[in-house]
Structure formats: structure tokens, C-alpha cells
Protein backbone atom coordinates (compact mmCIF):
# COMPACT_ATOMS: atom_id res chain seq x y z
CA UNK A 1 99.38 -13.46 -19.86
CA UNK A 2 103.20 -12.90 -19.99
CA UNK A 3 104.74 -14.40 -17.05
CA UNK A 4 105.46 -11.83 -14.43
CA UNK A 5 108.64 -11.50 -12.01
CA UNK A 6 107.36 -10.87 -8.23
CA UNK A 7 110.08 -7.67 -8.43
CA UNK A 8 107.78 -6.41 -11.02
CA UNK A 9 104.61 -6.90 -9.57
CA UNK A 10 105.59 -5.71 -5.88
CA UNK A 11 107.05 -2.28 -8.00
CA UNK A 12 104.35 -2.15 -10.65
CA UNK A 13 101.47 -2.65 -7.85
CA UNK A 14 103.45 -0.37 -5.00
CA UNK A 15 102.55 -3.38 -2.64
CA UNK A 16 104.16 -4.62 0.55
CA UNK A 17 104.83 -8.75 0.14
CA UNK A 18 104.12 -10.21 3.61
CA UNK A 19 105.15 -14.07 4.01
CA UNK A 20 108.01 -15.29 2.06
CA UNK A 21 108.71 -15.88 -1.41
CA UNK A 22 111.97 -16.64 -3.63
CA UNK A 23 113.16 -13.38 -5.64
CA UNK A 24 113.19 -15.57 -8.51
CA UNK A 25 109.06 -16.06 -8.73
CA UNK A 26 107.55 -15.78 -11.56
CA UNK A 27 103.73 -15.91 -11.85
CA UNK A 28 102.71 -17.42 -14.87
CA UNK A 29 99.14 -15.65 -14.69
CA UNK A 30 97.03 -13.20 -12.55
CA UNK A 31 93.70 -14.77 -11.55
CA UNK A 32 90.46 -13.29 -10.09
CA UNK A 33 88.23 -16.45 -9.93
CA UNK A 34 89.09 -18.81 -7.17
CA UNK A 35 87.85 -21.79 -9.14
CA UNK A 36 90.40 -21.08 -12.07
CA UNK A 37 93.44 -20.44 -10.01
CA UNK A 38 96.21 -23.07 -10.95
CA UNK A 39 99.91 -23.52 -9.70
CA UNK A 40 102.14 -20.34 -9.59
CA UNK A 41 99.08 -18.20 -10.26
CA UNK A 42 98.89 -15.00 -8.41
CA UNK A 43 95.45 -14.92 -7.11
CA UNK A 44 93.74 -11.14 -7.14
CA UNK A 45 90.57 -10.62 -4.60
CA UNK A 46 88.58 -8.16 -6.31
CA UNK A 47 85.77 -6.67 -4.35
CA UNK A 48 82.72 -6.69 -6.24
CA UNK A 49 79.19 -5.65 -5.68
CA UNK A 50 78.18 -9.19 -4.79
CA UNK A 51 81.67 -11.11 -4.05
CA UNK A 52 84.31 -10.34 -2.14
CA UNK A 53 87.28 -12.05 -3.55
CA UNK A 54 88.97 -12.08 0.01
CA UNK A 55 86.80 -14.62 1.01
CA UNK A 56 88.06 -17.18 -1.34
CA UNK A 57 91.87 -16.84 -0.71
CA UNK A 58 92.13 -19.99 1.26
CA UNK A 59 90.27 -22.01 -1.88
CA UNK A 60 93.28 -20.24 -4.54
CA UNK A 61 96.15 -21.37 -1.69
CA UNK A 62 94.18 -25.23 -1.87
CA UNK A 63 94.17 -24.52 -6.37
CA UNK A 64 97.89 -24.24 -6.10
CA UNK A 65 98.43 -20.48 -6.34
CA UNK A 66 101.44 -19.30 -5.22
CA UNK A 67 100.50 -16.10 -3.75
CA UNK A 68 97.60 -13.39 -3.52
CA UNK A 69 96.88 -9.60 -4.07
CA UNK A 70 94.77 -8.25 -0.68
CA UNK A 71 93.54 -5.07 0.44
CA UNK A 72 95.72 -4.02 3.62
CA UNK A 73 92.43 -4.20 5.65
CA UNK A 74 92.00 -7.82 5.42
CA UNK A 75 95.91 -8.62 5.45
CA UNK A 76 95.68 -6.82 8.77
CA UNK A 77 92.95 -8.87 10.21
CA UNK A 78 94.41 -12.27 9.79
CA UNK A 79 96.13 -14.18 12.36
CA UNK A 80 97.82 -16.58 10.12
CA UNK A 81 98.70 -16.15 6.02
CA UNK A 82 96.89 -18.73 4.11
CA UNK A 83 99.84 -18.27 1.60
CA UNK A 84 102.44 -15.39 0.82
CA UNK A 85 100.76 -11.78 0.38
CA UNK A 86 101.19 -8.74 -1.52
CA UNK A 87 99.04 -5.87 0.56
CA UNK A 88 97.78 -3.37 -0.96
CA UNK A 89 95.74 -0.19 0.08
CA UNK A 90 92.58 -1.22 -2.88
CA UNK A 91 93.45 -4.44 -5.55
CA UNK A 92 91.82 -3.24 -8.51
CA UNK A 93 93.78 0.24 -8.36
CA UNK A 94 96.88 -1.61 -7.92
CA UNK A 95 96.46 -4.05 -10.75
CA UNK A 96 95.82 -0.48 -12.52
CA UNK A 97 99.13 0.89 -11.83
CA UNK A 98 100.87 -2.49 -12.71
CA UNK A 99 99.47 -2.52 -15.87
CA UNK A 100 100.49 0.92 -16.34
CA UNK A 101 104.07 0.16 -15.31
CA UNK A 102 103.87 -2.94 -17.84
CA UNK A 103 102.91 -0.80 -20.37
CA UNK A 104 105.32 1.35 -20.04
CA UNK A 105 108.18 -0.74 -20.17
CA UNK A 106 107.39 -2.09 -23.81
CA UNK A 107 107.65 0.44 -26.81
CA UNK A 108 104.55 -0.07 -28.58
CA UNK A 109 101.46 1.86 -30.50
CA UNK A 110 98.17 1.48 -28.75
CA UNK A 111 95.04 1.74 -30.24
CA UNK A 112 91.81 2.24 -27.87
CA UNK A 113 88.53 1.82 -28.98
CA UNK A 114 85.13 2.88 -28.28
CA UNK A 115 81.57 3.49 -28.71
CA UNK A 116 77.85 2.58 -28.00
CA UNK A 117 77.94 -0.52 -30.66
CA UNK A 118 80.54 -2.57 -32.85
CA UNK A 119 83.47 -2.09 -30.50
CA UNK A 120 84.47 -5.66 -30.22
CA UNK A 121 83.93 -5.97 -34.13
CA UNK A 122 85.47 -2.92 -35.12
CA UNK A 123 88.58 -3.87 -32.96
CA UNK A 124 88.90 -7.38 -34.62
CA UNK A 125 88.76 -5.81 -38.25
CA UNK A 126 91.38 -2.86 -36.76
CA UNK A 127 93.55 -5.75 -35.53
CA UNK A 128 93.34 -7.64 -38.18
CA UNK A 129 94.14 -4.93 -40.83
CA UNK A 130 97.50 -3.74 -38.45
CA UNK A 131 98.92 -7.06 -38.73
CA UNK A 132 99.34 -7.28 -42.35
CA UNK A 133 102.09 -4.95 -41.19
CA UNK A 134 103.05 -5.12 -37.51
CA UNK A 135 102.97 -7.82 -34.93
CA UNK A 136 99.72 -7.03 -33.25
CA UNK A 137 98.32 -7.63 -30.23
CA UNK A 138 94.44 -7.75 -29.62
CA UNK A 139 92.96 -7.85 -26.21
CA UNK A 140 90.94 -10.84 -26.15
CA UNK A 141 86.56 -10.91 -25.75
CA UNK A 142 85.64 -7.99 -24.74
CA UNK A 143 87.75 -7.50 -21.96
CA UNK A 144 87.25 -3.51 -22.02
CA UNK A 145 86.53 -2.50 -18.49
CA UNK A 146 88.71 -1.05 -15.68
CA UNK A 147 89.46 -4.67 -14.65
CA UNK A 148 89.77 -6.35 -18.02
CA UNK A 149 91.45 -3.83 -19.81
CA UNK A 150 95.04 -3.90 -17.54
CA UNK A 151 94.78 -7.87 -17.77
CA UNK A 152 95.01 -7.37 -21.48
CA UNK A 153 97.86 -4.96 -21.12
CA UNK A 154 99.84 -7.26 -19.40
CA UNK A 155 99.81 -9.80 -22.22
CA UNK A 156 102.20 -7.30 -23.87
CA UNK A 157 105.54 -9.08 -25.05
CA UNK A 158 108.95 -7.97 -26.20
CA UNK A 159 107.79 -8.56 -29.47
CA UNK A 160 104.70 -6.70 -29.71
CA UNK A 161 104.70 -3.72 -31.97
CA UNK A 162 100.98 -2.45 -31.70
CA UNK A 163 97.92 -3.05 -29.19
CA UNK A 164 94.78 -2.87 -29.90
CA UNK A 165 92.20 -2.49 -27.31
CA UNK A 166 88.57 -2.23 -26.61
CA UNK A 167 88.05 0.22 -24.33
CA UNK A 168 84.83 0.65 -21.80
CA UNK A 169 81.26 -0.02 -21.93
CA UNK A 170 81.69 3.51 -20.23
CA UNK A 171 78.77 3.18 -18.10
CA UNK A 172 80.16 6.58 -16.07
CA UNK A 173 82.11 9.38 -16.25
CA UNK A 174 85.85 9.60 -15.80
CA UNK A 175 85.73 5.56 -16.91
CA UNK A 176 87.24 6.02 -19.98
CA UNK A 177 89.65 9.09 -18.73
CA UNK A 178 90.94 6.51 -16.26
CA UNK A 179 91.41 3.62 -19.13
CA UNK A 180 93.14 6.29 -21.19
CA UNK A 181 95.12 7.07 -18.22
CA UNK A 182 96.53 3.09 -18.16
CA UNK A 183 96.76 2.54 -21.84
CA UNK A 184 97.93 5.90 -22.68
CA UNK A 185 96.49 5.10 -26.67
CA UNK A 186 98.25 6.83 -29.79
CA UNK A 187 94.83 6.30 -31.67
CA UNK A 188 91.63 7.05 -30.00
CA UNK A 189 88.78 5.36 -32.80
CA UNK A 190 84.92 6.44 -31.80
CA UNK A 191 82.63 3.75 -33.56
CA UNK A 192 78.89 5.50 -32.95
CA UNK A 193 76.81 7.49 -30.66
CA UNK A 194 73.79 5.20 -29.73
CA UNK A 195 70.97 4.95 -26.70
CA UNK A 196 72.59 2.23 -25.50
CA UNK A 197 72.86 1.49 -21.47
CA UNK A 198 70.53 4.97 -21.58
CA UNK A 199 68.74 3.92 -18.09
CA UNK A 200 72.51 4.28 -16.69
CA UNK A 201 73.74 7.02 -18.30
CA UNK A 202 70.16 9.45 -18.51
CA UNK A 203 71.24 11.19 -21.77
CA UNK A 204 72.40 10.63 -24.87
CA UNK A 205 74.37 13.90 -24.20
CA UNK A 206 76.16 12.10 -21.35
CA UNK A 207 76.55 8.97 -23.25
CA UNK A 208 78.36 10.84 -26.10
CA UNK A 209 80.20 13.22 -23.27
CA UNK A 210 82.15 9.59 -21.53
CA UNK A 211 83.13 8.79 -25.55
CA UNK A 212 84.59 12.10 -26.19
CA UNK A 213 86.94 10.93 -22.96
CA UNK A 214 88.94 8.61 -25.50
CA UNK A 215 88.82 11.90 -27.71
CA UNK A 216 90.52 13.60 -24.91
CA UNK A 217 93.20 11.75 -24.33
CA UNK A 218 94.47 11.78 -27.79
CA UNK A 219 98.43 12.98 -27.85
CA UNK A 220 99.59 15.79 -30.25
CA UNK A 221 101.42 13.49 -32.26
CA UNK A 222 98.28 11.10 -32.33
CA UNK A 223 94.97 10.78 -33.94
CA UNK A 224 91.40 10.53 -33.27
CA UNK A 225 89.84 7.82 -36.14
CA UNK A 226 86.24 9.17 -35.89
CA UNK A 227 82.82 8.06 -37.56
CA UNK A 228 82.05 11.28 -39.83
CA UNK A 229 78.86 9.79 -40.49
CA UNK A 230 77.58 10.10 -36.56
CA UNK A 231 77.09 13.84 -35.99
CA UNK A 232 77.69 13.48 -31.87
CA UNK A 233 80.74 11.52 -32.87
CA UNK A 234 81.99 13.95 -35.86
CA UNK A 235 81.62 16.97 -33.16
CA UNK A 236 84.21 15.30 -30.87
CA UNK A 237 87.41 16.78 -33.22
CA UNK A 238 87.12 19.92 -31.85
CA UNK A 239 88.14 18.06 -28.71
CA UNK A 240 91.52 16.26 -30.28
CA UNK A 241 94.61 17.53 -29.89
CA UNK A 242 96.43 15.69 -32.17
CA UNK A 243 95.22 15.02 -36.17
CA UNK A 244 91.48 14.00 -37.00
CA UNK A 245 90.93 11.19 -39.43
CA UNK A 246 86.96 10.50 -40.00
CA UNK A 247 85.57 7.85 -42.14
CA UNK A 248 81.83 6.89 -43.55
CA UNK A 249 79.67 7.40 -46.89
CA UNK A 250 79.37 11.12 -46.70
CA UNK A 251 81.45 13.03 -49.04
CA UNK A 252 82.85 15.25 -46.43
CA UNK A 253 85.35 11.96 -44.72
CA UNK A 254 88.73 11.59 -45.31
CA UNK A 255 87.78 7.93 -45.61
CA UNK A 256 84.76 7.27 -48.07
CA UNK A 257 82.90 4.29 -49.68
CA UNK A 258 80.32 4.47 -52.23
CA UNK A 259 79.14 1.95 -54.85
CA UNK A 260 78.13 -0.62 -52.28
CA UNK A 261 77.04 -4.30 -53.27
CA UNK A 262 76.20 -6.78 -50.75
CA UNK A 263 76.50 -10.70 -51.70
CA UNK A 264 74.78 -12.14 -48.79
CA UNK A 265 76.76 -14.30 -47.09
CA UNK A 266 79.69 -14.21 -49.37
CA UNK A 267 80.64 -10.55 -47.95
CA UNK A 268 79.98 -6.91 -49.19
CA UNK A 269 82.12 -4.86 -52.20
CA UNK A 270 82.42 -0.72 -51.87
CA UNK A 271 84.34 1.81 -53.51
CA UNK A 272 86.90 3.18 -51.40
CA UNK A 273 88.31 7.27 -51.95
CA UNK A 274 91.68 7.78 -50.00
CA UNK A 275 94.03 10.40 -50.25
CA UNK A 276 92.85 10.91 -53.81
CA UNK A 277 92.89 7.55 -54.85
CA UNK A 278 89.85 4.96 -55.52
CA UNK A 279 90.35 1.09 -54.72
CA UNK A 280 87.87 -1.32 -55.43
CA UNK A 281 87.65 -3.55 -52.09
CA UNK A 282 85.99 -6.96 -51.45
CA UNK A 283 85.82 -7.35 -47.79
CA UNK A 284 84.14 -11.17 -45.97
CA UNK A 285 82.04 -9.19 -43.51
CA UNK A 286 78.25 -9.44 -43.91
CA UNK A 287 75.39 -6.62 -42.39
CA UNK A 288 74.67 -3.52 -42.64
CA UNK A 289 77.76 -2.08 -40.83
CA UNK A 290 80.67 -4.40 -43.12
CA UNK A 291 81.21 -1.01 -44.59
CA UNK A 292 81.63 0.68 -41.47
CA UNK A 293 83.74 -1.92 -40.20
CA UNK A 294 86.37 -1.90 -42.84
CA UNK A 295 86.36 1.96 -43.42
CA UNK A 296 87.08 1.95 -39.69
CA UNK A 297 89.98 -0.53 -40.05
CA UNK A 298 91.50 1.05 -43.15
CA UNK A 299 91.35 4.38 -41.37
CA UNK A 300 93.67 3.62 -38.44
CA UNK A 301 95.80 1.56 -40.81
CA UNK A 302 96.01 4.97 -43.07
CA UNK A 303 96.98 6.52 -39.86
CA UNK A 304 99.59 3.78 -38.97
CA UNK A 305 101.12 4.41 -42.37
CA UNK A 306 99.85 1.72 -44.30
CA UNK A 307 99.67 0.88 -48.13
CA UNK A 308 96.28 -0.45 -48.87
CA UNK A 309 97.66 -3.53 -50.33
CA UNK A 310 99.05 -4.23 -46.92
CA UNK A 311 95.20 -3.41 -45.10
CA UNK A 312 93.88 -5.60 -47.51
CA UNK A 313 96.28 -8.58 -46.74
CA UNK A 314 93.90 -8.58 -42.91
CA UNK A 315 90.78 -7.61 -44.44
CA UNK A 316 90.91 -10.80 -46.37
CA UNK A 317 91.05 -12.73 -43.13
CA UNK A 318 88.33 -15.07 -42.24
CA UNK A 319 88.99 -14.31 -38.85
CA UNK A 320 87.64 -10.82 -38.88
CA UNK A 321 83.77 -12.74 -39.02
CA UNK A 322 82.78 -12.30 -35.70
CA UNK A 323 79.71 -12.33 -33.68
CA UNK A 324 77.25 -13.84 -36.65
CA UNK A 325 77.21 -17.31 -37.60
CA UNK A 326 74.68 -19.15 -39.78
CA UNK A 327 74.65 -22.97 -38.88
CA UNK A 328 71.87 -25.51 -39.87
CA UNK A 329 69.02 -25.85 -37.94
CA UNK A 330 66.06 -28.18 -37.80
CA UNK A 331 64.65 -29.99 -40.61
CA UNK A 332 66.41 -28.32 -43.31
CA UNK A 333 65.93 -24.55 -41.58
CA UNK A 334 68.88 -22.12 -41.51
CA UNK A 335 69.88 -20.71 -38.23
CA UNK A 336 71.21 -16.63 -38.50
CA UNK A 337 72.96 -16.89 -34.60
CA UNK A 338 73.65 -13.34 -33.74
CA UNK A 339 72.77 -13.73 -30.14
CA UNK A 340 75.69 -11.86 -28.56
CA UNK A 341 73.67 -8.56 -28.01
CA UNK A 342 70.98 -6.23 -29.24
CA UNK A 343 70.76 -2.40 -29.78
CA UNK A 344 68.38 -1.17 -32.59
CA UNK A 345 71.42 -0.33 -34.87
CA UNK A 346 72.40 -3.64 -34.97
CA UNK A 347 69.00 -5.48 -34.82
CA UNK A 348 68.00 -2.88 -37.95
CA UNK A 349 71.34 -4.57 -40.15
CA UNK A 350 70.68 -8.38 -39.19
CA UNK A 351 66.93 -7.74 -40.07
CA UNK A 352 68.33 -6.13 -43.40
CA UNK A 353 70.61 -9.03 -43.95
CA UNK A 354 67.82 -11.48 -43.37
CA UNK A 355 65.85 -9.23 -46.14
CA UNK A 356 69.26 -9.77 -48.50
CA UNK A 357 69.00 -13.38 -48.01
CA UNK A 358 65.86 -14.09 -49.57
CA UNK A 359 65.14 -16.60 -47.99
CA UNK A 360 61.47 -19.10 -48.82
CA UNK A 361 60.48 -18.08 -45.45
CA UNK A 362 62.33 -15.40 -43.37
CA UNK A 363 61.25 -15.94 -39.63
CA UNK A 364 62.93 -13.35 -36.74
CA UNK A 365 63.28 -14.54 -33.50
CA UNK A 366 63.64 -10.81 -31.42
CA UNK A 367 64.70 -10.38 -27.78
CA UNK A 368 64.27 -7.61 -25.56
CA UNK A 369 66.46 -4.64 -26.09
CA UNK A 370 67.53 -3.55 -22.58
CA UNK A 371 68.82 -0.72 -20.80
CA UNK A 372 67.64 2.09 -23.64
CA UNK A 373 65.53 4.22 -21.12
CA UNK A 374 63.00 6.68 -21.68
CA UNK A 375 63.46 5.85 -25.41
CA UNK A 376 63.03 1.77 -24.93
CA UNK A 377 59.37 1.86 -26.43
CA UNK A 378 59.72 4.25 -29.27
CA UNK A 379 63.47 1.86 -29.89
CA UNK A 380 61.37 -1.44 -29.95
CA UNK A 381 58.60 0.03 -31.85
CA UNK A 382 61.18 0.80 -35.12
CA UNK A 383 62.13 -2.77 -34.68
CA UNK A 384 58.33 -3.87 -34.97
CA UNK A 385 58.03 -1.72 -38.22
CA UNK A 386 60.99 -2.91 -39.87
CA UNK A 387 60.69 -6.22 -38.49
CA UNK A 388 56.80 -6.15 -40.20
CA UNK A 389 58.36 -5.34 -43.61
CA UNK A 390 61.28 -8.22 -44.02
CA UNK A 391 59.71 -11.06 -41.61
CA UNK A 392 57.29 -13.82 -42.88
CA UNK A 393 56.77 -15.12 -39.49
CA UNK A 394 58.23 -13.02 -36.26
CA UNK A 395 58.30 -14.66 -32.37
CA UNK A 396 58.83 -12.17 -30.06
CA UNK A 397 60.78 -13.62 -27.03
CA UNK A 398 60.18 -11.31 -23.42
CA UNK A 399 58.05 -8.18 -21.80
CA UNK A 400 60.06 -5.26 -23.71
CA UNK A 401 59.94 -7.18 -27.11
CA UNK A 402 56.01 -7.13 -26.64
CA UNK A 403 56.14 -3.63 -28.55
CA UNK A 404 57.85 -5.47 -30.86
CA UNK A 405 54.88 -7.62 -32.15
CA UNK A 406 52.17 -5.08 -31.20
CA UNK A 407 53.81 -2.67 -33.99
CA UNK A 408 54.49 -5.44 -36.43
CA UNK A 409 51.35 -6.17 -36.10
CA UNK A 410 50.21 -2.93 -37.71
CA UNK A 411 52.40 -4.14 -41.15
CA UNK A 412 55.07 -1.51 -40.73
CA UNK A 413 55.30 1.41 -42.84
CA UNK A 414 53.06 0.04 -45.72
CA UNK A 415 50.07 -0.06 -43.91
CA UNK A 416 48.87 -2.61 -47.09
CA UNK A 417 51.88 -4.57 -46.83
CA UNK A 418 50.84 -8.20 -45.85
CA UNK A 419 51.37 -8.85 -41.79
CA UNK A 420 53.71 -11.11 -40.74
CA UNK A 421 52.23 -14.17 -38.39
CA UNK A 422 53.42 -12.73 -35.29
CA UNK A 423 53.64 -15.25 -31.47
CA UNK A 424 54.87 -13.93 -28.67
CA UNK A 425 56.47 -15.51 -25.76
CA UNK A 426 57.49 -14.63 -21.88
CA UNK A 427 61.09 -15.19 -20.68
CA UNK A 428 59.90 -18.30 -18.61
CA UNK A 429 59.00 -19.65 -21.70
CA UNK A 430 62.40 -20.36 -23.40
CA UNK A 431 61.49 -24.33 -23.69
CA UNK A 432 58.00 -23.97 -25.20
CA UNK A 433 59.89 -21.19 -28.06
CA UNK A 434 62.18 -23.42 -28.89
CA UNK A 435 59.87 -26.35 -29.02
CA UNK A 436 57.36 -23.98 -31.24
CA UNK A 437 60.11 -23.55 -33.31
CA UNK A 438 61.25 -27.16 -33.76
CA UNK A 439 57.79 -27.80 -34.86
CA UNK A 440 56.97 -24.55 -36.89
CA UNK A 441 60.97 -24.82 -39.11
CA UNK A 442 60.96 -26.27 -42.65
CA UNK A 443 62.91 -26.75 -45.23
CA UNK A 444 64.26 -23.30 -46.83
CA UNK A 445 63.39 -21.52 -43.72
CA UNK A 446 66.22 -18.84 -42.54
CA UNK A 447 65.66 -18.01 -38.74
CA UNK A 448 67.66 -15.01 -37.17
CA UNK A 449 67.63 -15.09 -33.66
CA UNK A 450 68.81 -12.09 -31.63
CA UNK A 451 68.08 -10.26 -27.94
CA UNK A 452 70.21 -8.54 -24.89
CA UNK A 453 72.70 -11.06 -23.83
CA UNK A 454 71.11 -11.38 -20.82
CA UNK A 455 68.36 -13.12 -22.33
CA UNK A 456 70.91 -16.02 -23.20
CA UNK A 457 69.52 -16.82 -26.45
CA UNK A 458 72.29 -18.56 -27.33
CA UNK A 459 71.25 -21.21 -25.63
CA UNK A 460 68.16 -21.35 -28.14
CA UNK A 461 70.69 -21.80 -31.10
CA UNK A 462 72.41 -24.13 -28.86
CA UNK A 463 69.05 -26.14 -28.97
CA UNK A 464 67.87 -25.49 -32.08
CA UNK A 465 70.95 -26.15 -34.63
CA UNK A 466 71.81 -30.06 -36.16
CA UNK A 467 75.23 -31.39 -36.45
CA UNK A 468 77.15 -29.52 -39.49
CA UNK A 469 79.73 -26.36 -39.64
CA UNK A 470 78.74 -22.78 -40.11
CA UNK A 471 77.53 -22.11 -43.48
CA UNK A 472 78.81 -18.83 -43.05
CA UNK A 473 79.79 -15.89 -41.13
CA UNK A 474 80.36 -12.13 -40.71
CA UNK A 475 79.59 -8.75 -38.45
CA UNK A 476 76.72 -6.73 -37.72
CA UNK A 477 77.17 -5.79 -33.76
């Protein structure tokens, strides 16, 4: 974070400083976990729905930091200050309005971005194209929500000339209305329209509905980058006030790739058609959304007023391979670790990469897929079917995946397609997978390995790979 004067936090947050501090502080970071507070920090006590960050003021005075943002309440019910305050009516709303104030005082493009999956992808690839051009600032993880998103605002420098932000897992209404409120984006992009967090949201009406938000809060002098290709997303234009820019395969987006050749793990090749013009484009990202990914990122470039031999200067960047790693595993075995989370979308392009790979075996290690609803057994039962027709060997890996198996074991589509050998296991039984597969992995095997991030099967990879670098890398949440 860019160091912060106390005059602009005690304007920015509207707060009342109680205790005494020199005008001249400057708080080289805002933290909200007690146990990561250092010297000079400015501790924040969130209120969350099981920790009240209040109660760990005292520990961020004993870390060193140099003061703390309170509710009033709490400020008003202590007889002595554990360390200088700054009261305020609610935290989180007043780290809001700093961020807003921060954001404000620096001249730069924003760029928010949402949808159901590929947001932290799409924004590394969006990022990474921008900077062939401008000095670009990305927030970091996926730091998207109404806390995360103002810390990443206030890493905004003097030098910054664009931002580039994931914005909400929007998991309500009015979340993303608020973010758009803070960031106040020039370029609202809209990945994809998907069941996911469905048992939150009840519709996929609704979840397409808190998207459009970002849609919304496009400018008249700004644009909405949309996904042509999804039909909930491609009916959100109507909604923009500014210019519409979508991009896909269909013939109908501004931004288009045909001719598509994926090389494994080397990367994927596509035509692209822009303003009249057709580029042959070579991009490192692996999966069945690469294309996606880079149509997305050439898009808000486009709109940014970019050449495509400037895009291509990021999309040639290593660093846009996120999320998917393949690193060695046991005895001679190949370890696909794309672990970070699972929706069908994205389960449907690793299985498809695993397919590409070709591998002597091809063995799928599947997770549950949670939080999809009323449509969670008809979501895991596509899995099964596709899983049947591209796995030699699947292990299903908690109660939801159980579908999983049960339709693989019917052989997918082709009901005289050979089975796959299909074992199943419960979440208590994360040790006795990993030993079955320590056992069960040879030499030519490629395992991919993916489930809900709550399932923490990165700790399988963990477990599972040998000593050596990544063999390779690339996208497909």
C-alpha cells in the first residue's frame, strides 16, 4: 500500500482521532489481522460474522501499530486508549469512503471486472495487455470484495496511469453498485453468466441481474467490454450508457477469433477480426477459455486505444499463466494442479485440456462443485459424462462429486465407449486418496486434480508432487 498521511486518512475516512498523534504520521499500511500488524501500521477492526476486530486492538498496539480505526461504540466504552484512535460511526464504510477519496485524488482509467468465472484470469491477461502501453496497476489475488477492493485502491501511486480491478464475487444485490460507487470504473468487462454461488443468489436471473450492476455504472464516455458469446451477458448493452464493445467466436462481436489450434501446453493460436483487420495471434495460455481470455484482453486494450502490436507485447508475458500449473508428480506421473476452484465451465476446459494432452494414462482427480443449488446434481452429472469420455481412471474426492462417478460410470454419451475405473472417496479421507494415488501413479501418467477451494486440494498436489519446476502453465478458471 502507498503510505498514507494521518490528514488524509482522518479526511478520507470522516473520522474523529482521539489520543495524540504527530501531524506528520504516515502509516505505511492499513491492516485488518492483528497477527500481521507491524510498526506504523494503522490497524482496522472489521466486524465480521465470526470476529470482531475490536477485540484484538490491544494485540496490534503490543505488534507495533501506531494507531487503530474503531467504531464510535467501542471508542466510547473504553476507559483508557490502548493506542491513538480514529472513531468512526462503522470501519468498513469508512475505509470505503477513504478509498474513494484516494481514488479520486489520482487521475487514472479504471477498469472493473466481473462475472461468475475467470475474473481473476481475465484481469491478469487485461492487465497484462494495458501495460504494453500504460503503467498499470493490478489489484493483487482476488481481492474483489467490499473490503478488498478499497485496499487495492489505495495502492494507487502518482505514477499510475490505469487500474485494473476485480470486482465482487457479488453474492447480493447493490454489491457491485456499491464497488462501482468506490472505483467509479471507465470500463465495466462482464466475463460469463454461470450457476455459480446459485444456493446464495436463487436464480440465475438474479445472478446475471448483480453483473449487469458493473453494466450500470458505465459513464457516457466509457464502455462496457462484454462476452457476445453469453446471451445473459450480451443482453446487458441495452443497460450501458456509454459504447458497447463485445468479444467471442460468433460472427456478430466486434472482437472475433476463429481458426483455433491448441498446442497443449505450449499455448493456443486463433485468428483474430478487428476493426476490419485479421491478425494471426499466438497467445501462452492453455484451456478451453485461452481464447476467451485474450479476446477479453485485446478488447479493453481496443477500447484503451491500443495498436495490436502493443496488446501483443503483454500477451506474450509468461506472467499472464495463472491458476494451472503442471509439476511432476510421483514416480514419473504428471501433476495438472488447477486446484484454485471449480464451476462446471471450468472443470469442462481442464477435462478438455487433459483430453489435448494425450497423455498414456489420463487420470481426473474431481472435487465437489459447491454452492450451484437446485442445479448441483444435473451440474455434476455433465461432469460425470464428460469426465467418462476423456478419463482412463477418475477418483472422485467428497459427497457432491458422488454424482460424479455414478454418471461416469454409465460411459458418458457413448454408451459403448469403454468405462473409466472409477474410486470414490469421502472428505475425511484426504490421506488414504493421496496414498491411493502414490501407489496407483506411473510413469506417463497425467493427473488433473481439481474441486471447490474449500476442499483444499491443494494440499493433495502439495503431497503428491517431487522436487522439480513447473513443466508448464496457463488458464482455464
Amino acid at each position: 500500500m502507498n503510505p498514507l498521511k494521518l490528514q488524509d486518512v482522518l479526511v478520507g475516512t470522516g473520522g474523529e482521532l482521539r489520543g495524540t498523534l504527530p501531524e506528520r504520521t504516515v502509516f505505511p499500511r492499513i491492516e485488518r489481522d492483528s497477527r500481521r500488524a507491524a510498526s506504523g501500521d494503522l490497524f482496522i477492526a472489521i466486524r465480521g460474522e465470526q470476529h470482531d476486530g475490536h477485540r484484538f486492538v490491544t494485540d496490534a498496539a503490543a505488534a507495533g501499530a501506531t494507531a487503530a480505526l474503531v467504531g464510535r461504540d467501542w471508542a466510547d466504552a473504553q476507559a483508557e486508549l490502548p493506542l491513538p484512535l480514529i472513531v468512526v460511526d462503522e470501519p468498513v464504510a469508512a475505509l470505503q469512503r477513504l478509498a474513494a477519496y484516494w481514488r479520486d485524488r489520482h487521475d487514472v482509467t479504471v477498469v472493473g471486472i466481473t462475472g461468475s468465472v475467470g475474473k481473476t484470469s481475465t484481469k491478469e491477461v487485461v492487465a497484462a495487455v494495458l501495460g504494453g502501453k500504460f503503467r498499470t496497476y493490478r489489484s493483487p489475488g482476488n481481492l474483489n470484495n467490499e473490503i478488498g477492493l478499497p485496499l487495492s485502491l489505495l495502492e494507487i501511486g502518482a505514477e499510475t496511469q490505469v487500474v485494473v480491478l476485480e470486482m465482487g464475487g457479488a453474492y447480493a444485490l447493490g454489491e457491485l453498485k456499491l464497488l462501482s460507487g468506490i472505483a467509479r470504473q471507465k470500463i465495466s468487462v462482464v466475463t460469463n453468466v454461470f450457476p455459480v454461488h446459485l444456493e446464495r443468489m436463487g436464480s440465475i436471473e438474479a445472478i446475471a441481474e448483480t453483473k449487469a450492476e458493473l453494466v450500470d455504472a458505465v459513464p457516457p464516455d466509457g464502455v462496457a467490454v462484454l462476452n457476445g458469446d453469453d446471451p445473459r451477458v450480451r443482453a446487458m448493452a441495452t443497460r450501458c450508457r456509454g459504447r458497447v464493445l463485445t468479444y467471442g467466436m460468433g460472427e456478430n462481436n466486434g472482437v472475433r477469433a476463429d481458426q483455433v489450434s491448441t498446442e497443449a501446453l505450449e499455448g493456443t493460436s486463433f485468428r483474430l477480426h478487428l476493426e476490419g483487420e485479421t491478425y494471426h495471434i499466438r497467445v501462452p495460455l492453455v484451456g478451453g477459455h485461452a481464447v476467451e481470455l485474450a479476446l477479453a484482453g485485446i478488447a479493453v486494450g481496443h477500447a484503451m486505444g491500443m495498436h495490436i502490436a502493443e496488446m501483443l507485447v503483454g500477451l506474450k508475458d509468461p506472467a499472464i499463466q495463472v491458476r494451472l500449473l503442471v509439476v511432476p508428480g510421483p514416480n514419473g506421473s504428471r501433476l495438472i494442479d488447477d486446484t484454485y476452484n471449480a464451476s462446471t465451465p471450468s472443470v469442462l476446459s481442464a477435462l478438455g485440456l487433459l483430453e489435448a494432452l494425450r497423455p498414456r494414462r489420463a487420470i481426473a482427480v474431481l472435487g465437489d462443485m459447491r454452492e450451484l443449488g437446485s442445479v448441483s446434481e444435473e451440474e455434476h452429472r455433465v461432469v460425470g459424462r464428460r469426465a467418462a469420455e476423456v478419463a482412463d481412471v477418475l477418483v472422485t474426492y467428497g459427497d457432491l462429486a458422488l454424482t460424479i462417478a455414478q454418471e461416469a460410470r454409465g460411459g458418458g454419451q457413448d454408451v459403448d465407449a469403454p468405462r473409466p475405473d472409477v474410486t470414490s472417496f469421502g472428505l475425511g479421507q484426504r490421506e488414504e486418496l493421496v496414498a491411493y494415488l502414490r501407489r496407483e501413479l506411473r510413469d506417463g501418467d497425467i493427473v488433473l486434480l481439481k474441486g471447490s477451494r474449500g476442499l483444499r486440494m491443494e494440499e493433495m498436489v502439495a503431497a503428491l508432487r517431487t522436487d522439480g519446476e513447473p513443466t508448464g502453465a496457463g488458464s482455464v478458471e
